[in-house]
Protein backbone atom coordinates (compact mmCIF):
# COMPACT_ATOMS: atom_id res chain seq x y z
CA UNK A 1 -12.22 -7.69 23.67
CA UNK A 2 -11.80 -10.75 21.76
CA UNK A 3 -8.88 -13.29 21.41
CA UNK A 4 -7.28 -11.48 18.91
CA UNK A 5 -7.31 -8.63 20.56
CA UNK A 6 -6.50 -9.82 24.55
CA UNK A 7 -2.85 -10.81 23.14
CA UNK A 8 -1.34 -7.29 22.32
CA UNK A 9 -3.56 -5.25 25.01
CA UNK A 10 -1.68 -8.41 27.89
CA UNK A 11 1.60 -8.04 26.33
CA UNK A 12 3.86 -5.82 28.43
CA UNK A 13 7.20 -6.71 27.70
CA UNK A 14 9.09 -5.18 24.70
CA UNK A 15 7.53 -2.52 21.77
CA UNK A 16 4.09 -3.85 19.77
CA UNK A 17 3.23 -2.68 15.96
CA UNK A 18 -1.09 -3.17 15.63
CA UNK A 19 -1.65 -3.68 12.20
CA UNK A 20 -5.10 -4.13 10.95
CA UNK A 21 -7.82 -3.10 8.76
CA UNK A 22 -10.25 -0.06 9.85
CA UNK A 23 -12.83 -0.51 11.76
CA UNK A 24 -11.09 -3.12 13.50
CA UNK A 25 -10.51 -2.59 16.91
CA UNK A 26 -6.63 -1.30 16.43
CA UNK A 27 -7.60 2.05 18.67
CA UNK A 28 -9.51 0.23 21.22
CA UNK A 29 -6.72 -2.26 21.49
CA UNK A 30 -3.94 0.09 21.69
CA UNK A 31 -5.76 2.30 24.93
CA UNK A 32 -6.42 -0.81 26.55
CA UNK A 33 -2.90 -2.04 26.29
CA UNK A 34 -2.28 1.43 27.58
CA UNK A 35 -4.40 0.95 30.73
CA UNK A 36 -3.30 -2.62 31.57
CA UNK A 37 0.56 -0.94 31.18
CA UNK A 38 -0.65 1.56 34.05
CA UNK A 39 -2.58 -0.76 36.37
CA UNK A 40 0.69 -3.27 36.08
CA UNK A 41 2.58 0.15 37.71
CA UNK A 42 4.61 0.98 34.68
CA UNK A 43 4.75 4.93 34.79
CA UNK A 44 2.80 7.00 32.43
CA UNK A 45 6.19 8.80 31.61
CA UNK A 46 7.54 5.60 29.80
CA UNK A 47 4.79 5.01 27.72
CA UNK A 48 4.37 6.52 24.28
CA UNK A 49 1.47 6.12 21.97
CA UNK A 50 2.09 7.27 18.22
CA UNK A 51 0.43 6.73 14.91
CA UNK A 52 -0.21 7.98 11.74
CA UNK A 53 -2.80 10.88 11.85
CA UNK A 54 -3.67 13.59 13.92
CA UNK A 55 -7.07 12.43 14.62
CA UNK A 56 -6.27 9.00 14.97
CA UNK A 57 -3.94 10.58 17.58
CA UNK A 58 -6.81 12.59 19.13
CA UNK A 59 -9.21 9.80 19.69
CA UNK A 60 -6.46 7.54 21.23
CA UNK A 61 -5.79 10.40 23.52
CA UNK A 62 -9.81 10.79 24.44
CA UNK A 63 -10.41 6.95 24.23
CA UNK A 64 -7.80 6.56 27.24
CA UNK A 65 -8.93 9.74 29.36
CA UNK A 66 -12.51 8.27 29.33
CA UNK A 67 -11.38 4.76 30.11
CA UNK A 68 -9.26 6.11 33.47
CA UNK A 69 -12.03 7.42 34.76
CA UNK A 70 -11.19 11.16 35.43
CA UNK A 71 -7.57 9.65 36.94
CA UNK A 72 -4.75 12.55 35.90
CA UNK A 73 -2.63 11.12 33.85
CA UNK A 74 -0.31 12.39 31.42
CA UNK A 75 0.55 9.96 28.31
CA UNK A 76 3.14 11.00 25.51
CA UNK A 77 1.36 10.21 22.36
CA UNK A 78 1.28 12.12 19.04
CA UNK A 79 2.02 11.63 15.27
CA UNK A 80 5.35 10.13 13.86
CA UNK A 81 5.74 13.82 12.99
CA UNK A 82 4.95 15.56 15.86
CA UNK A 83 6.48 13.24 18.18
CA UNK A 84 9.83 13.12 15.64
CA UNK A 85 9.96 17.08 16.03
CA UNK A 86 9.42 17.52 19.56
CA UNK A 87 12.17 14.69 19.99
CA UNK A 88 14.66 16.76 17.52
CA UNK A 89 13.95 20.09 18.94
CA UNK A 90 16.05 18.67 21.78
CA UNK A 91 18.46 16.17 20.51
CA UNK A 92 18.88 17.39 16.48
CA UNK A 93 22.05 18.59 17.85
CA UNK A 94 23.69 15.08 18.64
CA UNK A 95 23.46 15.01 14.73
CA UNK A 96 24.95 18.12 14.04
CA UNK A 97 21.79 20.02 13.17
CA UNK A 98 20.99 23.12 14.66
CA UNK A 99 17.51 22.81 17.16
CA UNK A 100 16.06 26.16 15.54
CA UNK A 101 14.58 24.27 12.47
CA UNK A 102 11.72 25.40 10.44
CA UNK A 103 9.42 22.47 9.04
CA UNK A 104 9.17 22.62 5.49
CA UNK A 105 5.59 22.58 4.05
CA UNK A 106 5.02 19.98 0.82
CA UNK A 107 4.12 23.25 -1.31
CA UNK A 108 7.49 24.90 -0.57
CA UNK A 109 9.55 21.67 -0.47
CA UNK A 110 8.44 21.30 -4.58
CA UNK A 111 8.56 25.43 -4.99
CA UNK A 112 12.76 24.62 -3.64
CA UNK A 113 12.82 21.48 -5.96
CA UNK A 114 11.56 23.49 -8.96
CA UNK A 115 13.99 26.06 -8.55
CA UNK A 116 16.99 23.63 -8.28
CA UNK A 117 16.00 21.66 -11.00
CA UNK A 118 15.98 25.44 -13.03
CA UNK A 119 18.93 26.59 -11.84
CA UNK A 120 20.21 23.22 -13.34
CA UNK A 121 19.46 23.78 -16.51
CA UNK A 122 17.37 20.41 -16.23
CA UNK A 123 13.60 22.10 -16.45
CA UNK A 124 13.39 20.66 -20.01
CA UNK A 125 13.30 16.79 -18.27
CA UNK A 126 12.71 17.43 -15.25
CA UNK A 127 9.17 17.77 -12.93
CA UNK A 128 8.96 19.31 -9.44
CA UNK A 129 6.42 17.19 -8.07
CA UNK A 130 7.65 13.65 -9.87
CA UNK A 131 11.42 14.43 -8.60
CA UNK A 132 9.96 15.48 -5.06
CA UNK A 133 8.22 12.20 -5.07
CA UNK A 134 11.27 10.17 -6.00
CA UNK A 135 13.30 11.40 -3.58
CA UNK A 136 10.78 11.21 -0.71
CA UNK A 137 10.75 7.57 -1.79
CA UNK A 138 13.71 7.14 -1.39
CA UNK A 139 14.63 7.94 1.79
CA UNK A 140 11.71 7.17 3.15
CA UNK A 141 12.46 3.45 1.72
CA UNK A 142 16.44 3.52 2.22
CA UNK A 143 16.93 3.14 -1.12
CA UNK A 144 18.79 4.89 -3.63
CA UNK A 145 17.56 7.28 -6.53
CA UNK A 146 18.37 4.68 -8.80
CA UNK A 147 16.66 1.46 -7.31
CA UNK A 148 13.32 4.26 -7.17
CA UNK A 149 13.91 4.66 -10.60
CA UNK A 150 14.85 1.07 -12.25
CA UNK A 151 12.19 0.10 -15.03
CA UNK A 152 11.12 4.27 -15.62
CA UNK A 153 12.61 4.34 -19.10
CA UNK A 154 11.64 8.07 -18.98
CA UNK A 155 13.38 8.38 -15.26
CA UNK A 156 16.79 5.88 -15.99
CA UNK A 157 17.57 7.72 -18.58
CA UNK A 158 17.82 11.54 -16.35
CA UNK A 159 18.42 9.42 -12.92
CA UNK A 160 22.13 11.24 -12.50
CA UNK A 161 20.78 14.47 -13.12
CA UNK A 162 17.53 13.43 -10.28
CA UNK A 163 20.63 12.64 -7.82
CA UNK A 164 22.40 16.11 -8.39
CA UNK A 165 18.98 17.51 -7.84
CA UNK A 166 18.90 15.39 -4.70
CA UNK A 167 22.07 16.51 -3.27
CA UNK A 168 21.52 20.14 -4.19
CA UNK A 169 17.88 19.62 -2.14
CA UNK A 170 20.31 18.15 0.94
CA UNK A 171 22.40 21.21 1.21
CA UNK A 172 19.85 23.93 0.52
CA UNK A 173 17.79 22.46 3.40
CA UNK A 174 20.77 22.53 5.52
CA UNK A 175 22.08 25.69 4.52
CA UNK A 176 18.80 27.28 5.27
CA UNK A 177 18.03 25.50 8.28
CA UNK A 178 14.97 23.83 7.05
CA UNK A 179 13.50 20.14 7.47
CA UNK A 180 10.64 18.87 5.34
CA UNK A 181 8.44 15.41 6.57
CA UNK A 182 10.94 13.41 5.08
CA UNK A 183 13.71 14.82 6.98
CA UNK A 184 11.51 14.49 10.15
CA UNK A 185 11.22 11.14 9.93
CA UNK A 186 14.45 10.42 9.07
CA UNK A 187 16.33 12.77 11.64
CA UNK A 188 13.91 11.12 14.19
CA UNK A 189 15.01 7.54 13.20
CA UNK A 190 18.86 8.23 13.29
CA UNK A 191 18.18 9.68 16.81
CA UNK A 192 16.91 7.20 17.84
CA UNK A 193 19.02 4.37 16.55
CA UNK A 194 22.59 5.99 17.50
CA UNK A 195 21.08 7.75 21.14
CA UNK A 196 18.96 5.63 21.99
CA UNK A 197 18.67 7.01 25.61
CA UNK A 198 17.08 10.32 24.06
C-alpha cells in the first residue's frame, strides 16, 4: 500500500467514502481497511461493506476471504440496493410501508409511467422514458420536478402536468405495493436517518 492509501485502510474511527478513479486501488483499500477493523477486535457484525455494483461487490467479498486466510468470517457487504432491501424488508414498516414489497424492474416502472401519462390525456407531450428519467432525478437529487426541469423550454412548459404524473406514479406504487430503485434508495435513506438504530 502506498501513502495514499495507508490513511483510509488505518482509519477506524467514524464512516469513510473511497473515491477514486479505476484501477486505482479503491477495492484493495477498502478489504484492507476491513482486515485492520478485525485485527483491532471490532466484530465482523458491525462492519458493512457496500458499493455500487454487484461485481464490484463480489470481488470485495473474495478479495477479503483470501486475505483472512481461510478464517470464518461473516462480513455484511452488498449493493446500495441489495443492502437497502434487505434493510426494508425488516424495518419498511417504521415508515408505514408494508414489508411484502415487490421491486419494480426499470421496464415496468416506464410500462406504469406510460400508462399514467395516457390515462392523463398527456401522451401528446409527454415521453415514458424522459418523464421516468426526470423523476428518478429528482429524488434521487432531492430536488423538485421543477429545479430538474429549469432551462428545458420543451419540459417548463408541461412541468405541472410531469408533477401530476409524479404523484399519480407515488400512489400507484403504493397502492400496489411496489418499489422501484429509486424508491429503494430512498426508503433505505429515510430509515436510516429517522431509526438510526435499524
Amino acid at each position: 500500500l502506498d501513502d495514499a492509501q495507508l490513511g483510509p485502510v488505518m482509519k477506524l474511527e467514524g464512516n469513510l467514502l473511497v473515491e477514486a478513479g479505476a484501477g486505482s486501488g479503491k477495492t484493495k483499500v477498502l478489504v484492507n481497511r476491513v482486515y485492520h477493523m478485525l485485527l483491532c477486535g471490532i466484530l465482523a457484525e458491525n462492519i458493512l461493506m457496500i458499493t455500487f455494483t454487484n461485481k464490484a461487490a463480489s470481488e470485495m467479498k473474495e478479495r477479503l476471504i483470501e486475505r483472512l486466510e481461510g478464517t470464518k468470517v461473516q462480513i455484511n457487504s452488498g449493493t446500495f440496493h441489495s443492502i437497502g432491501i434487505e434493510v426494508l424488508r425488516e424495518y419498511i414498516d417504521y415508515l408505514g410501508r408494508d414489508n411484502n414489497f415487490r421491486v419494480m424492474e426499470e421496464s415496468e416502472s416506464k410500462k406504469l409511467i406510460g400508462r399514467i401519462i395516457k390515462e392523463l390525456g398527456y401522451d401528446d407531450v409527454l415521453k415514458a422514458k424522459e418523464i421516468q428519467e426526470i423523476l428518478g432525478l429528482s429524488m434521487n437529487k432531492l430536488s423538485r420536478v421543477s429545479e430538474i426541469v429549469q432551462g428545458k423550454i420543451n419540459l417548463e412548459e408541461v412541468k405541472d402536468k410531469i408533477q401530476e404524473v409524479g404523484k399519480e406514479y407515488m400512489s400507484w406504487k403504493r397502492d400496489i405495493n411496489v418499489l422501484d430503485y429509486d424508491d429503494i434508495l430512498d426508503a433505505f435513506n429515510d430509515n436510516l436517518e429517522k431509526y438510526p438504530d435499524n
